[in-house]
Protein backbone atom coordinates (compact mmCIF):
# COMPACT_ATOMS: atom_id res chain seq x y z
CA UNK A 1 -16.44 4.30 10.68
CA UNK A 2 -15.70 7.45 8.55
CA UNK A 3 -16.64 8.54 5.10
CA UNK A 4 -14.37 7.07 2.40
CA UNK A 5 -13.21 9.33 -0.01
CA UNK A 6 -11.61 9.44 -3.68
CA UNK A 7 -8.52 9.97 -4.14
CA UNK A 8 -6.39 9.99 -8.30
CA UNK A 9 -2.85 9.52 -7.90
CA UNK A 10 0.29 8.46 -10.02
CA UNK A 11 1.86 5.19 -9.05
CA UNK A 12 5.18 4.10 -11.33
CA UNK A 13 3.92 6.26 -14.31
CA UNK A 14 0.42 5.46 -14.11
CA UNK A 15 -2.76 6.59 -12.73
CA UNK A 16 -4.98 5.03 -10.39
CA UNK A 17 -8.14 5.76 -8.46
CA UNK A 18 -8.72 4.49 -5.47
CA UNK A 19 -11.47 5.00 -2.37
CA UNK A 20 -10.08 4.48 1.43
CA UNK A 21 -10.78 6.20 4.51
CA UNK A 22 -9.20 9.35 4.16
CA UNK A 23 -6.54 8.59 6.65
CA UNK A 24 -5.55 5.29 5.39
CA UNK A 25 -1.68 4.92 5.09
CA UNK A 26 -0.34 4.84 1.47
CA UNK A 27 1.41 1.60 2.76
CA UNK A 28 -2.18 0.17 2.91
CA UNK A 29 -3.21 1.72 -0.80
CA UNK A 30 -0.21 0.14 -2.52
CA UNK A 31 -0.27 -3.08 -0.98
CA UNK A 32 -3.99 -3.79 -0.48
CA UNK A 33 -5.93 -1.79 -3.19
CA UNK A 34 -3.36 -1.69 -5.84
CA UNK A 35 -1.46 -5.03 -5.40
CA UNK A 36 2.20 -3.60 -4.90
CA UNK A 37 3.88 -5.97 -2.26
CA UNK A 38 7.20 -4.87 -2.67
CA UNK A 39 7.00 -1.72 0.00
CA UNK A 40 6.61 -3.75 3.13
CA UNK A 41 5.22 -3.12 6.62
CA UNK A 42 8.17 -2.86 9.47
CA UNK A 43 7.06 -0.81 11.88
CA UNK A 44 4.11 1.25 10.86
CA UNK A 45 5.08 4.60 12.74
CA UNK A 46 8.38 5.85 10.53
CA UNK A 47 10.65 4.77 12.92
CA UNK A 48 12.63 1.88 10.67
CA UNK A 49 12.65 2.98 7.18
CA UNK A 50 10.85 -0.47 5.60
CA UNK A 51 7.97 1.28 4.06
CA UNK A 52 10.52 3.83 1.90
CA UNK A 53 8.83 5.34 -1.56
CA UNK A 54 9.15 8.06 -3.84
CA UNK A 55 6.53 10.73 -3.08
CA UNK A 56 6.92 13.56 -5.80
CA UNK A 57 10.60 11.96 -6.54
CA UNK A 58 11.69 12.07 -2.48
CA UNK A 59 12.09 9.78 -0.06
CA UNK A 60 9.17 9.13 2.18
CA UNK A 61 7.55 6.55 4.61
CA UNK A 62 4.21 5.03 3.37
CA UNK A 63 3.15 4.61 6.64
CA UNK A 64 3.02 8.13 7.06
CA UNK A 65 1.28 9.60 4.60
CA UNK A 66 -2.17 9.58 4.24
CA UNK A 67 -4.12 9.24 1.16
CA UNK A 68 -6.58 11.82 1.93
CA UNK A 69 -3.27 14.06 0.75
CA UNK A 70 -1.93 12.50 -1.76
CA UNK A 71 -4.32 13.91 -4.65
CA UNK A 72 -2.42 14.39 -7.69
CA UNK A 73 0.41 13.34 -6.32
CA UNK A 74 3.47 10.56 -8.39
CA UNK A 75 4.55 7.63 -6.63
CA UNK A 76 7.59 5.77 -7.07
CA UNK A 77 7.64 2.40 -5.68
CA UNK A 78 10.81 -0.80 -5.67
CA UNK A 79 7.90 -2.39 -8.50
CA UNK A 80 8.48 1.27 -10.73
CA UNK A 81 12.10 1.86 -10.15
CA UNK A 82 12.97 -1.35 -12.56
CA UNK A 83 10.09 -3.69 -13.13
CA UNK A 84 12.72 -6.05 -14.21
CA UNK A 85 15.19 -5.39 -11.76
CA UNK A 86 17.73 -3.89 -13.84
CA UNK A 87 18.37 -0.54 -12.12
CA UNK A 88 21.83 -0.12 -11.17
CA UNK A 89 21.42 -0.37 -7.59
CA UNK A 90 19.17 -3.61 -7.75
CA UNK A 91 22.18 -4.82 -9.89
CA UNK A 92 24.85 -3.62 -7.06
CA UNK A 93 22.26 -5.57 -4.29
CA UNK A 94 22.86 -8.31 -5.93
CA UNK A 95 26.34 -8.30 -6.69
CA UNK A 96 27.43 -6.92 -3.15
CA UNK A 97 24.99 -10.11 -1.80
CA UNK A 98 23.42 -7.52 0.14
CA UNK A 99 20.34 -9.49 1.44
CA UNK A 100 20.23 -11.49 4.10
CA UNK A 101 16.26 -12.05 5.05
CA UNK A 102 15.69 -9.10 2.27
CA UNK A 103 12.79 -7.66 4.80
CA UNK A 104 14.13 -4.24 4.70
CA UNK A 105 16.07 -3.74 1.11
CA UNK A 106 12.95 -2.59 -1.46
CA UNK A 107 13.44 0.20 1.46
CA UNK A 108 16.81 0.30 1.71
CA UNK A 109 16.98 0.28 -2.33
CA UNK A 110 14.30 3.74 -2.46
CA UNK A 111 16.38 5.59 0.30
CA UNK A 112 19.43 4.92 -1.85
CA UNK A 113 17.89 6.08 -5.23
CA UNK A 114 17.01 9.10 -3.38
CA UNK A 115 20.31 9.76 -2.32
CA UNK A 116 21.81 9.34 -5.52
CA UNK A 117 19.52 11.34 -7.23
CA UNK A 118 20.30 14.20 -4.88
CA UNK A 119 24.20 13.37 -4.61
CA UNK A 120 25.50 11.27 -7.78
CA UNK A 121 29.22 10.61 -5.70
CA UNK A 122 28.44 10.34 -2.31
CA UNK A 123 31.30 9.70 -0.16
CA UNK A 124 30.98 7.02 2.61
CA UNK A 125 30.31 8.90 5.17
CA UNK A 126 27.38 10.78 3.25
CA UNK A 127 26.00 7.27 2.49
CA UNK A 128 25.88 6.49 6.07
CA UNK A 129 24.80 9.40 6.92
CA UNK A 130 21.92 9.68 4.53
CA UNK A 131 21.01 6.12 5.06
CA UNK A 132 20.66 5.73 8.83
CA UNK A 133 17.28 6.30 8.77
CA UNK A 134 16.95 2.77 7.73
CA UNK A 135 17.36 -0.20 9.87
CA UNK A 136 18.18 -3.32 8.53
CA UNK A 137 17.81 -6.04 11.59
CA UNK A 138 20.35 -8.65 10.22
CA UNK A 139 23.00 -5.78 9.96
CA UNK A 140 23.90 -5.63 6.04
CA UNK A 141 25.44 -2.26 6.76
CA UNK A 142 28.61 -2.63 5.43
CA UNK A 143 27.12 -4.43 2.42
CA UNK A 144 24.89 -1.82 2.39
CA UNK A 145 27.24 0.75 1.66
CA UNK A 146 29.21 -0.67 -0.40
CA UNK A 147 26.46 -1.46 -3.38
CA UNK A 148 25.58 2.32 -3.26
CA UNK A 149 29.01 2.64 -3.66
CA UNK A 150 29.10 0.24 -6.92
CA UNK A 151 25.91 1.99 -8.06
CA UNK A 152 27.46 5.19 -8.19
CA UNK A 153 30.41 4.29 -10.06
CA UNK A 154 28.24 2.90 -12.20
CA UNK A 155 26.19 5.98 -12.96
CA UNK A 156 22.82 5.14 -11.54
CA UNK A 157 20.83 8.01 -10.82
């Protein structure tokens, strides 16, 4: 077993301190030291887009980054982009009925908010383009698409 180590970091505007093995996933911090169940485990090796957070205001897979560099770092998770669900693109899930077994949309949701930050009035193929990084097994694509599509008429960046 390895030497834990300490490591301060900013999680939705506040600042924690936490001790892990330095190369313990950030998936693993947020969910199992710090409580925050809404990034979810898919596939554990970046390959499905599940684990999607804000690192330093970009995209990025919590299963790949290690805490060991992560000092002094801000994370964004689904919890701090609207604790009461009232971000524009949580409001376009919803209206667009997005889910369907909701496994993938907290990342789905963060990849999004990324992309809007970057690119207010993306066109559809920029959407899809941006987004296809994350898989969504029951195939809410289309639906998908079309709430980032509400969200930016709406203004949500």
């Amino acid at each position: 077993m390895g030497q834990m180590i300490t490591t301060t970091l900013t999680v939705n505007g506040k600042r924690h301190t936490v001790s892990a093995l330095p190369d313990t996933p950030l998936l693993w911090v947020l969910r199992e030291h710090l409580k925050l169940t809404g990034t979810k485990y898919g596939c554990g090796v970046g390959q499905c887009g599940a684990c999607t957070v804000h690192i330093d205001g970009k995209p990025n897979y919590a299963c790949l980054n290690p805490i060991k560099d992560l000092e002094g770092r801000s994370v964004t998770t689904i919890e701090g982009l609207s604790p009461d669900s009232s971000h524009p693109l949580q409001k376009a899930w919803i209206a667009e009925q997005v889910p369907q077994c909701g496994y993938c949309q907290s990342g789905q949701i963060m990849r999004a908010a990324g992309l809007l930050k970057e690119n207010p009035q993306p066109s559809r193929q920029e959407i899809l383009d941006y987004m296809q990084s994350n898989l969504c097994r029951c195939g809410t694509y289309v639906r998908i698409a079309r709430a980032i599509e509400r969200a930016a008429k709406e203004g949500a960046v």
